[in-house]
Protein backbone atom coordinates (compact mmCIF):
# COMPACT_ATOMS: atom_id res chain seq x y z
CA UNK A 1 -12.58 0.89 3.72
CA UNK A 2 -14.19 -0.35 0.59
CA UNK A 3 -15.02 -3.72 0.05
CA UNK A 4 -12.71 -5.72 -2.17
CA UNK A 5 -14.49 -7.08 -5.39
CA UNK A 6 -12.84 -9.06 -8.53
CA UNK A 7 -13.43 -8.26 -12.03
CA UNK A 8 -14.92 -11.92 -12.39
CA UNK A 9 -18.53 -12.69 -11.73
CA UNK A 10 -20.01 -15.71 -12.55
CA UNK A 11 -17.47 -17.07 -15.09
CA UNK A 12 -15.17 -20.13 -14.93
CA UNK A 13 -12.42 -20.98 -16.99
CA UNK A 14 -12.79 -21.61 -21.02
CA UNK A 15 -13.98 -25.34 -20.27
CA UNK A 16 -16.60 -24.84 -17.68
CA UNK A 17 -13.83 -25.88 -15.33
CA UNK A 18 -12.59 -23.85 -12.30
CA UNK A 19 -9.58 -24.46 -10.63
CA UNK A 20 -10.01 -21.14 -9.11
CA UNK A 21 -13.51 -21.32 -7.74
CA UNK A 22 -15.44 -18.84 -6.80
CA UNK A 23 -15.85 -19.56 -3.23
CA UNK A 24 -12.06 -19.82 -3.27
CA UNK A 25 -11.85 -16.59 -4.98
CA UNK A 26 -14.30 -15.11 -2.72
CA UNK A 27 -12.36 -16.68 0.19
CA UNK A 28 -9.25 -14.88 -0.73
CA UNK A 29 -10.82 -11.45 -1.36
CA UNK A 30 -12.27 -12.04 2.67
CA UNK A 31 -8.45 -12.98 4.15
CA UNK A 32 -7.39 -9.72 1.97
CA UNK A 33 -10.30 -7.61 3.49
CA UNK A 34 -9.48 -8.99 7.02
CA UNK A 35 -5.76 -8.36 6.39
CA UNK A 36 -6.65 -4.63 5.32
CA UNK A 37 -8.49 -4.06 8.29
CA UNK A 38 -5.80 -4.61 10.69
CA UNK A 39 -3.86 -1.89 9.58
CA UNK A 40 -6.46 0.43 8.46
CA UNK A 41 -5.18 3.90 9.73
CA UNK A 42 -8.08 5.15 11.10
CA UNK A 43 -8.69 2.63 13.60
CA UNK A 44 -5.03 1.81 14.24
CA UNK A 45 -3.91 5.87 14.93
CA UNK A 46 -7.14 5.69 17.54
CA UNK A 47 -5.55 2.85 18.99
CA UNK A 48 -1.81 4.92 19.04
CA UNK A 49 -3.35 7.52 20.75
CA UNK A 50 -4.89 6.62 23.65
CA UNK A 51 -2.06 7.15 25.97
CA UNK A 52 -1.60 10.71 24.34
CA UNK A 53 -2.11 12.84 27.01
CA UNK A 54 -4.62 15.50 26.13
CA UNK A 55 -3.90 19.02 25.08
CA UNK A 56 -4.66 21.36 22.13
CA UNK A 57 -2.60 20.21 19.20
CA UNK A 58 -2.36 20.58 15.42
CA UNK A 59 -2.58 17.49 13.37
CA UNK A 60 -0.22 17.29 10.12
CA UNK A 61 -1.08 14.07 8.04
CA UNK A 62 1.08 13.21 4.50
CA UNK A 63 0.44 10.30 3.11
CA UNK A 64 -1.76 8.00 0.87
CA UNK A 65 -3.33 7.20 4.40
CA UNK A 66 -3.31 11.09 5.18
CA UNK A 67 -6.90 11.28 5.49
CA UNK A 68 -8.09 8.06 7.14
CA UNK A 69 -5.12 8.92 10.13
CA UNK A 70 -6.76 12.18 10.39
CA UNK A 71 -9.76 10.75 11.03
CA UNK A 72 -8.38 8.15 13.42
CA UNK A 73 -6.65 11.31 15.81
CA UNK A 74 -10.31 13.13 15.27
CA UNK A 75 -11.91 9.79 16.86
CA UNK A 76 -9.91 9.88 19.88
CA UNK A 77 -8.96 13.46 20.61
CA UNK A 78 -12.06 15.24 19.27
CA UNK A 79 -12.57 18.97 20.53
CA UNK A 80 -9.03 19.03 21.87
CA UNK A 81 -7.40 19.33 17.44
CA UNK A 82 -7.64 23.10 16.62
CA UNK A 83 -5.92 22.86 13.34
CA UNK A 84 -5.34 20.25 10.74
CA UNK A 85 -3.08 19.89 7.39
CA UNK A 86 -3.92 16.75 5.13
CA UNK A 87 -1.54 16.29 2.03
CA UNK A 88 -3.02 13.33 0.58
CA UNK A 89 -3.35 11.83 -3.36
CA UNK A 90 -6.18 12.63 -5.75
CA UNK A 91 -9.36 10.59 -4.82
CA UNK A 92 -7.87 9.89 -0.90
CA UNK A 93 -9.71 12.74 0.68
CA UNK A 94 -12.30 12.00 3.13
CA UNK A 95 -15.11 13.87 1.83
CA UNK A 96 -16.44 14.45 5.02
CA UNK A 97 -13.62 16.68 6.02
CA UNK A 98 -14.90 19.71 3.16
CA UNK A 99 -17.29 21.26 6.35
CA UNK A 100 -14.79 21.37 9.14
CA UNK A 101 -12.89 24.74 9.10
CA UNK A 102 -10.32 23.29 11.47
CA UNK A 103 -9.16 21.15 8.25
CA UNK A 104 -6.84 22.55 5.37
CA UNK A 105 -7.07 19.70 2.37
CA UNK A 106 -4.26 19.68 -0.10
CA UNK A 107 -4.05 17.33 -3.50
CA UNK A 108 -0.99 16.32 -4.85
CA UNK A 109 0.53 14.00 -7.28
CA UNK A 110 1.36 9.97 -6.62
CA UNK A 111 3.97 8.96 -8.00
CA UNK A 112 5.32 11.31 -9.64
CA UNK A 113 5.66 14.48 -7.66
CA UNK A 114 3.72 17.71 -9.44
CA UNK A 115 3.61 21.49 -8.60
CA UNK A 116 1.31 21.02 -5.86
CA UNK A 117 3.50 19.21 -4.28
CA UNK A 118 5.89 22.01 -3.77
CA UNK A 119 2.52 23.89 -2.84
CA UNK A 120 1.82 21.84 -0.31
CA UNK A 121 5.88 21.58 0.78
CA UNK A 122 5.27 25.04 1.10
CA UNK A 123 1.83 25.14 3.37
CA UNK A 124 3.56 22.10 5.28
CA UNK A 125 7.05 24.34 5.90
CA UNK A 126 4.71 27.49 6.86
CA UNK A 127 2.03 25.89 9.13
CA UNK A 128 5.31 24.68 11.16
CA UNK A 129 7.04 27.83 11.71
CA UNK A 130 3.42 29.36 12.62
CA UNK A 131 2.32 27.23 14.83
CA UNK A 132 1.20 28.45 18.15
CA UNK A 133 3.21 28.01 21.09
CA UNK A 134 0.02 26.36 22.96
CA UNK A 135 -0.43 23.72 20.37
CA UNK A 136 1.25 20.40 20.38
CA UNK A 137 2.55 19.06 16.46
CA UNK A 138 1.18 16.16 16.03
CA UNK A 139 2.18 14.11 12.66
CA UNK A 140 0.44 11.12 10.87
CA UNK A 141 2.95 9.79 7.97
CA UNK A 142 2.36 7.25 5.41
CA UNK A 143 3.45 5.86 2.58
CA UNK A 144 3.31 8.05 -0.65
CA UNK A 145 4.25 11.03 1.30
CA UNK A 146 7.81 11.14 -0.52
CA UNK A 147 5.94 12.25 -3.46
CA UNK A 148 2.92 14.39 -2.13
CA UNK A 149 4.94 17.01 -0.33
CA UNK A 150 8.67 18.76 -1.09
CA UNK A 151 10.49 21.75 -0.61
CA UNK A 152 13.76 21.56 -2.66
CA UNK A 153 17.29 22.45 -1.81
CA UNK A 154 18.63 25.39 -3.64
CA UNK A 155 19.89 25.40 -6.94
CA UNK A 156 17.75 21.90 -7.40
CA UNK A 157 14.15 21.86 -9.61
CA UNK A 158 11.40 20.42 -10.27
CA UNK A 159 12.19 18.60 -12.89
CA UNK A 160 15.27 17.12 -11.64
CA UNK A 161 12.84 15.57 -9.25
CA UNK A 162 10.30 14.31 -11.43
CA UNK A 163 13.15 12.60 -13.46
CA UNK A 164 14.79 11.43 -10.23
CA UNK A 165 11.46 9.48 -9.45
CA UNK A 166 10.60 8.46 -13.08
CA UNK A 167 14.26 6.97 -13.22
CA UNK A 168 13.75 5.00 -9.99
CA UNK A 169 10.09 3.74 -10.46
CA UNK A 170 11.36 2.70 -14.21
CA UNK A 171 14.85 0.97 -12.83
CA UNK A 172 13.25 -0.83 -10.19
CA UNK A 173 15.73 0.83 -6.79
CA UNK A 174 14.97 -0.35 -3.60
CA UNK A 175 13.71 2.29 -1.12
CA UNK A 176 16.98 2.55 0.66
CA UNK A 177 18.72 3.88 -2.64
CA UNK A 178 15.51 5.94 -3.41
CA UNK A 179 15.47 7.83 -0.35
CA UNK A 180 19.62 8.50 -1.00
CA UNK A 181 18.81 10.15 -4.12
CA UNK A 182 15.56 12.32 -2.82
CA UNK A 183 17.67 13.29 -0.03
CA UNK A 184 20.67 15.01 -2.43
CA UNK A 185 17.14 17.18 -3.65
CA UNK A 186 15.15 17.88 -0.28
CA UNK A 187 15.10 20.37 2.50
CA UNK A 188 12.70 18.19 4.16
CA UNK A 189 13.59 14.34 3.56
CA UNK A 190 16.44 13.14 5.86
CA UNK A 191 14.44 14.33 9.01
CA UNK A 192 14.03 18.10 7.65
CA UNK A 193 10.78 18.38 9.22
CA UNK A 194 12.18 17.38 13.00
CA UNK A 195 14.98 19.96 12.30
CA UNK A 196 12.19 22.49 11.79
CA UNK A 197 10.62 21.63 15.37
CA UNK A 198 14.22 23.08 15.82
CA UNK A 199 13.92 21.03 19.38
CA UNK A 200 10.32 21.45 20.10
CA UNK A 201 8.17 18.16 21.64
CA UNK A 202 6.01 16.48 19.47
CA UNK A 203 4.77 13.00 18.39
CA UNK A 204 4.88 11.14 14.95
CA UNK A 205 2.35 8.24 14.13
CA UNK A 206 3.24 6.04 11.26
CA UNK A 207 1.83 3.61 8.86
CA UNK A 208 4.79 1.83 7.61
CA UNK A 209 5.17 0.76 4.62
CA UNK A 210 9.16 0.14 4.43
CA UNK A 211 11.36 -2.94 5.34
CA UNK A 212 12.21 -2.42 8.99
CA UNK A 213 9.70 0.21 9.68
CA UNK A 214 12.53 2.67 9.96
CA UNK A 215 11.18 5.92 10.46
CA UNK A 216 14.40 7.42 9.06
CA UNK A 217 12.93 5.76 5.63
CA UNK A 218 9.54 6.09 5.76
CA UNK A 219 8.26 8.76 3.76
CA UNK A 220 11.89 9.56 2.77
CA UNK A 221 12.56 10.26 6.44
CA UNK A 222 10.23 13.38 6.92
CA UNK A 223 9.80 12.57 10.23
CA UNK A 224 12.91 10.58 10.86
CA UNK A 225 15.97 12.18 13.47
CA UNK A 226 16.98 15.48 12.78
CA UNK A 227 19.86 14.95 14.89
CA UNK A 228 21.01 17.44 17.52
CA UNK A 229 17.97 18.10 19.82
CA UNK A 230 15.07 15.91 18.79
CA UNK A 231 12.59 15.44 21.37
CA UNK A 232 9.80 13.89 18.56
CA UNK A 233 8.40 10.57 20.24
CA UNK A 234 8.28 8.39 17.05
CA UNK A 235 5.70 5.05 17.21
CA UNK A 236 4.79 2.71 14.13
CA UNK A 237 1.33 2.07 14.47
CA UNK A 238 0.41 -0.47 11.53
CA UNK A 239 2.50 -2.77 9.45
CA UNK A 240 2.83 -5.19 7.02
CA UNK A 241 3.14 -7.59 9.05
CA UNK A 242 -0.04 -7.22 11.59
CA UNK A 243 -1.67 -7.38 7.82
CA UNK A 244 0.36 -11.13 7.55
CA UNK A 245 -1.09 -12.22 10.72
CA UNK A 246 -4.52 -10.86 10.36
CA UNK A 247 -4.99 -13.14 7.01
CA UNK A 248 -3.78 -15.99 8.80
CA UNK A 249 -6.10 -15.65 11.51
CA UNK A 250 -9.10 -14.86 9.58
CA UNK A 251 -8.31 -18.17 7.60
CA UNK A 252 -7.90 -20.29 11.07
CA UNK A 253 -11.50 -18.59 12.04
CA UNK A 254 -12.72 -19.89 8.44
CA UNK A 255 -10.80 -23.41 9.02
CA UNK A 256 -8.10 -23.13 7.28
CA UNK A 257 -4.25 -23.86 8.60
CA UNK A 258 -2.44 -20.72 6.54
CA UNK A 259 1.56 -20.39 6.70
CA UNK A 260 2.99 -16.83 7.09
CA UNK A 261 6.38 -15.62 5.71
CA UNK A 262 8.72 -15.54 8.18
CA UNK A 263 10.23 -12.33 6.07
CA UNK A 264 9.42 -9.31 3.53
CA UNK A 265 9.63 -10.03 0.02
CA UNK A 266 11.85 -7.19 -1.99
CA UNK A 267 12.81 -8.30 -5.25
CA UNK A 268 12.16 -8.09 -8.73
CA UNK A 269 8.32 -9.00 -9.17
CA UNK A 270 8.75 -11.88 -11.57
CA UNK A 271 10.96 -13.59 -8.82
CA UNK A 272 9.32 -13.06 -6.07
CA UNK A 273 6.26 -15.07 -8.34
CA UNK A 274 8.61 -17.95 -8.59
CA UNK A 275 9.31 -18.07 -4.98
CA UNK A 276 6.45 -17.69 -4.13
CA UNK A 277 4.73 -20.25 -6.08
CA UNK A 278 6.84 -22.68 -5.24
CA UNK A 279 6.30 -21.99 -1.45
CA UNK A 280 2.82 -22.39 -1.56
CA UNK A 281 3.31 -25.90 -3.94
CA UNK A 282 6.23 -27.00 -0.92
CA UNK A 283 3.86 -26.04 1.99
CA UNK A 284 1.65 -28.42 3.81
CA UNK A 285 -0.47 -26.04 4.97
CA UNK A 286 -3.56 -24.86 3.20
CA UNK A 287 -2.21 -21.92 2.12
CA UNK A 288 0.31 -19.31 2.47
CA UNK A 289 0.72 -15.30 3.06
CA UNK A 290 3.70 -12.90 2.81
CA UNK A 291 4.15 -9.53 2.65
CA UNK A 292 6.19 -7.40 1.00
CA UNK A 293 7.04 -4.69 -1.61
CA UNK A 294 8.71 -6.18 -5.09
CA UNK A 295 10.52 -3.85 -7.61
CA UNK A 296 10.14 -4.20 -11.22
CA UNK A 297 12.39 -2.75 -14.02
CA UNK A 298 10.05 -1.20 -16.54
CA UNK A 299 10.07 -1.36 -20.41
CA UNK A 300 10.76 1.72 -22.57
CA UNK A 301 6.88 1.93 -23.13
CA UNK A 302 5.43 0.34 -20.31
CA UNK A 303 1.51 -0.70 -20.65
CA UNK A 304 -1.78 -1.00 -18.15
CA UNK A 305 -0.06 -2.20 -14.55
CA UNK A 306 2.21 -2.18 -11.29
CA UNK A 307 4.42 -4.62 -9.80
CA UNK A 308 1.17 -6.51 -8.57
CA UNK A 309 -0.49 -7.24 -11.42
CA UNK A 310 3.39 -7.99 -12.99
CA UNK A 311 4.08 -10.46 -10.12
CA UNK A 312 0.22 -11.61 -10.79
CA UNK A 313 0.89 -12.69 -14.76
CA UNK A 314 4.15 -14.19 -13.92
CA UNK A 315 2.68 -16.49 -11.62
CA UNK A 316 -0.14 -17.23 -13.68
CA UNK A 317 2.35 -18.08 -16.47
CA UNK A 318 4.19 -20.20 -14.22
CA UNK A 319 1.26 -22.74 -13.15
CA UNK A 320 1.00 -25.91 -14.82
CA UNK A 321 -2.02 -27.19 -16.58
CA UNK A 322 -5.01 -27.69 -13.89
CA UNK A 323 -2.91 -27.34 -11.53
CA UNK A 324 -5.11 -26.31 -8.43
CA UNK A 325 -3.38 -23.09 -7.19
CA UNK A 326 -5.29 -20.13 -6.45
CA UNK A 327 -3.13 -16.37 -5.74
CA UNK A 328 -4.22 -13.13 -4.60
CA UNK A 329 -1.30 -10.06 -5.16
CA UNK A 330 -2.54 -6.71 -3.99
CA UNK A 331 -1.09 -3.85 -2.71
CA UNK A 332 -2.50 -2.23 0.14
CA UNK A 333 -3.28 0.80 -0.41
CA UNK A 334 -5.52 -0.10 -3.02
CA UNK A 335 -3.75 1.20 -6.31
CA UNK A 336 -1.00 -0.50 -7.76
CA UNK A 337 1.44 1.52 -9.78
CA UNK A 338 -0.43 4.45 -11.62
CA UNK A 339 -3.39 2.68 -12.01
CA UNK A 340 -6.78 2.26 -10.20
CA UNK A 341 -6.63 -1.37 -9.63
CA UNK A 342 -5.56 -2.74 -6.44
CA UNK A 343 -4.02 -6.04 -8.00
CA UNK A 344 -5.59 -9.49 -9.01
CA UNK A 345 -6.61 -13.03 -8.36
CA UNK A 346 -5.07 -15.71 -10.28
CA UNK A 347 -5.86 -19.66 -11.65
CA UNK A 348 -4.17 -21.88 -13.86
CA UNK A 349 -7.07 -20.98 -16.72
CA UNK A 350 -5.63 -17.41 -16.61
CA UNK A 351 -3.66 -17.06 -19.37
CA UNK A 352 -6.32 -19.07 -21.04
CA UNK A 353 -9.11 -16.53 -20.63
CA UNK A 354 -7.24 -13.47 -21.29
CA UNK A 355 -6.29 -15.05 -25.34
CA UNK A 356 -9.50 -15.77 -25.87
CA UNK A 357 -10.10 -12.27 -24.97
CA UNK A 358 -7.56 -11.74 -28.32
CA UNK A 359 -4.80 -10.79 -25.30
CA UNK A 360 -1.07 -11.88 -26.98
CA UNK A 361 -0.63 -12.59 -23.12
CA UNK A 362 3.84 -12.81 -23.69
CA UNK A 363 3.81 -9.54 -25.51
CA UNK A 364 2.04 -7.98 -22.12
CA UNK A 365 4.30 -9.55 -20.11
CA UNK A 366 7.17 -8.74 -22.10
CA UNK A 367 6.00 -4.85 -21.95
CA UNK A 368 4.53 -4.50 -18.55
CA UNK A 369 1.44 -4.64 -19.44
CA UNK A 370 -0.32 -6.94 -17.44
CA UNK A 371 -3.38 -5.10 -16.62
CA UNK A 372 -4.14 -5.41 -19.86
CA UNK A 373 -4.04 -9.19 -19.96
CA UNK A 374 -6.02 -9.61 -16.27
CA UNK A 375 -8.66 -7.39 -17.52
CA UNK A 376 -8.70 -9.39 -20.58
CA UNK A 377 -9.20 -12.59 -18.01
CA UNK A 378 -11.42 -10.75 -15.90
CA UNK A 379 -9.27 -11.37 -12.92
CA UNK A 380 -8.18 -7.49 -11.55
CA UNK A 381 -9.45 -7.08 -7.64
CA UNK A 382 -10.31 -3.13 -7.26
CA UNK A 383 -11.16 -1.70 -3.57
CA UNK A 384 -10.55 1.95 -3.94
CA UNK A 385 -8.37 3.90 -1.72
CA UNK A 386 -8.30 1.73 1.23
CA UNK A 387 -7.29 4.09 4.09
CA UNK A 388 -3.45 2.28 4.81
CA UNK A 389 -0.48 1.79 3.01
CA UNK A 390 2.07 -0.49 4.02
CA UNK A 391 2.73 -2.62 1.07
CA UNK A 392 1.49 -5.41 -0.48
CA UNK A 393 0.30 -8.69 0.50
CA UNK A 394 0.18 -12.06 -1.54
CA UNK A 395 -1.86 -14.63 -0.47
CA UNK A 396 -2.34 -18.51 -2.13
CA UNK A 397 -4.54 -21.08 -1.23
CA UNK A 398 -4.66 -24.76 -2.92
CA UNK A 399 -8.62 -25.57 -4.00
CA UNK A 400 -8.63 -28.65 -1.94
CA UNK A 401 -8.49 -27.00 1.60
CA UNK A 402 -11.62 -24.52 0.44
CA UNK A 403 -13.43 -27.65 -1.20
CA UNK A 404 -13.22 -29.44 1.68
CA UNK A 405 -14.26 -26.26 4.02
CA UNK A 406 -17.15 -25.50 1.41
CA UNK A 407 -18.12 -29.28 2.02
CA UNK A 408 -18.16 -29.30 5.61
CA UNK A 409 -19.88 -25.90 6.22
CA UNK A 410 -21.72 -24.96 3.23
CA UNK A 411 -21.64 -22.12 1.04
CA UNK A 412 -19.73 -18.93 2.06
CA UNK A 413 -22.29 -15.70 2.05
């Protein structure tokens, strides 16, 4: 995994003054870092797979985590994978996996689906029926996958799904609803792939990145039951939620007493800022962390951004003056929406910084633009692909609990 940097360097708000300090900042891209490495897929599908008793297998990873679960099952199983398919988005890849000739790498398109992903629906529906009798299916599914990989009912298109996807990004549907929809198009959603097993043993590894960790929803149900005989052994290996804990305990080991949500956040983007906000102001802890997926309904002409950086510019507009708040909103996976940031970290000098960066700061707000504005403020966090998906995480920590840290221990390196 990449290390988490912010846009910001060395500057402080307009006035010299910094609510949002760096060593808070820098504090908050560390709980994020520790958060991402809980759930990192490599490491966690090593971990799932340790009881897996050995025997020649074929690995079949989809996913934005596709390639860093590959990796993971490599780790632990080594010369016993003959074969392996990776569907994964543009820039995912592990580079390292161009000089193994067990490994077949497919592209595809995030999140809108493309041709190659009925390519790679294709590759994904042939490797299955070919597969050896001596080899074991083994599958690694994250999120993204709905998008990466399809092969579509009869009579349906392309572009029926493409508008399908556009219509539900744009109009803000929960997953549950999504998956509905996909379904009505898919010969492989709705626990296709299991149905193509047509009863044969394997095992599914997920990185969930759905409320409930339903494997029936994650991924649109590629791996979930296909009813009838189903002998797939199903286990969630990383969550949102080990993410939740993970920041909290990395802020205990840096002295700080951090609050986690006791439940998913799911709604519109803007809200969940409220809420959120006014958790953290409530809280007598030093800070707070939730996790989460938020929705946001999209303009006709929507800007720079995702529902992190949206959630990010509604909080900031919803501080008060000087007020000594400090939030982190981030997905993941390291890319929020169709862009290459991963989210940002806001301050109450925010909205400040990005007008005097000539930002009208309501009109990007107004038109989902708010990567615009953060860049403007120099306040977008960028990791890369991260090697997990399995949502987003929002952490806030008052300036007061890192002062007094800073204080007692010195500097952070």
């Amino acid at each position: 995994m990449r290390t988490a940097r912010a846009s910001r360097s060395s500057r402080t708000d307009p006035a010299g003054r910094a609510p949002g300090s760096m060593s808070t900042r820098h504090t908050l891209l560390e709980l994020y870092a520790a958060a991402l490495r809980a759930v990192d897929g490599r490491a966690c599908v090593a971990t799932g797979m340790k009881s897996f008793r050995r025997r020649r297998c074929a690995l079949i990873a989809v996913g934005k985590a596709a390639s860093a679960m590959t990796r993971g099952a490599l780790d632990e199983l080594q010369g016993h994978v003959a074969s392996a398919l990776v569907i994964t988005k543009d820039g995912h890849a592990d580079p390292g996996f161009d000089g193994d000739s067990r490994i077949s790498l497919r592209h595809a398109s995030h999140p809108v689906p493309d041709d190659r992903s009925l390519a790679a629906g294709a590759e994904l529906e042939r490797t299955i029926r070919e597969l050896p009798e001596d080899l074991f299916p083994v599958f690694l599914v994250s999120g993204g996958s709905s998008s990466l990989v399809e092969v579509l009912r009869p009579g349906a298109t392309l572009e029926q799904l493409r508008a399908l996807n556009q219509a539900g990004l744009a109009s803000g549907w929960d997953i549950a609803r999504l998956n509905r929809e996909r379904g009505a198009l898919s010969a492989i959603k709705g626990g296709g792939i299991a149905r193509m097993l047509r009863g044969r043993e394997a095992l599914a590894l997920f990185v969930s990145d759905v409320p409930g960790d339903d494997p029936d929803v994650i991924g649109s149900g590629l791996l979930g039951a296909g009813g009838g005989t189903d002998r797939v052994e199903r286990r969630v290996v990383a969550n949102v939620d080990a993410a939740v804990r993970a920041a909290v305990d990395a802020g205990a080991a840096r002295g700080l007493a951090l609050e986690g949500g006791e439940r998913r956040f799911d709604r519109e983007a803007a809200d969940v800022a409220v809420e959120f906000l006014e958790a953290l102001r409530q809280s007598s802890a030093d800070g707070i962390v939730w996790g989460g997926e938020s929705t946001v309904t999209l303009s006709a002409h929507p800007g720079r951004g995702g529902r992190n950086t949206h959630l990010a510019l509604a909080a900031a507009r919803a501080l008060r003056p000087n007020e000594r708040l400090t939030i982190l909103a981030a997905g993941t996976d390291g890319t929020d929406g169709p862009t290459e940031d991963a989210g940002a970290i806001i301050d109450a000098f925010t909205i400040e910084r990005a007008e005097l960066g000539g930002v009208d700061v309501e009109r990007t707000f107004r038109e989902f633009d708010s990567g615009t504005a953060l860049e403007a403020a120099g306040d977008l966090v960028h990791t890369g692909p991260t090697g997990t998906n399995v949502g987003d995480i929002l952490i806030g920590l008052k300036q007061s609990a890192t002062s007094v840290r800073d204080a007692a221990r010195g500097p952070m390196l």
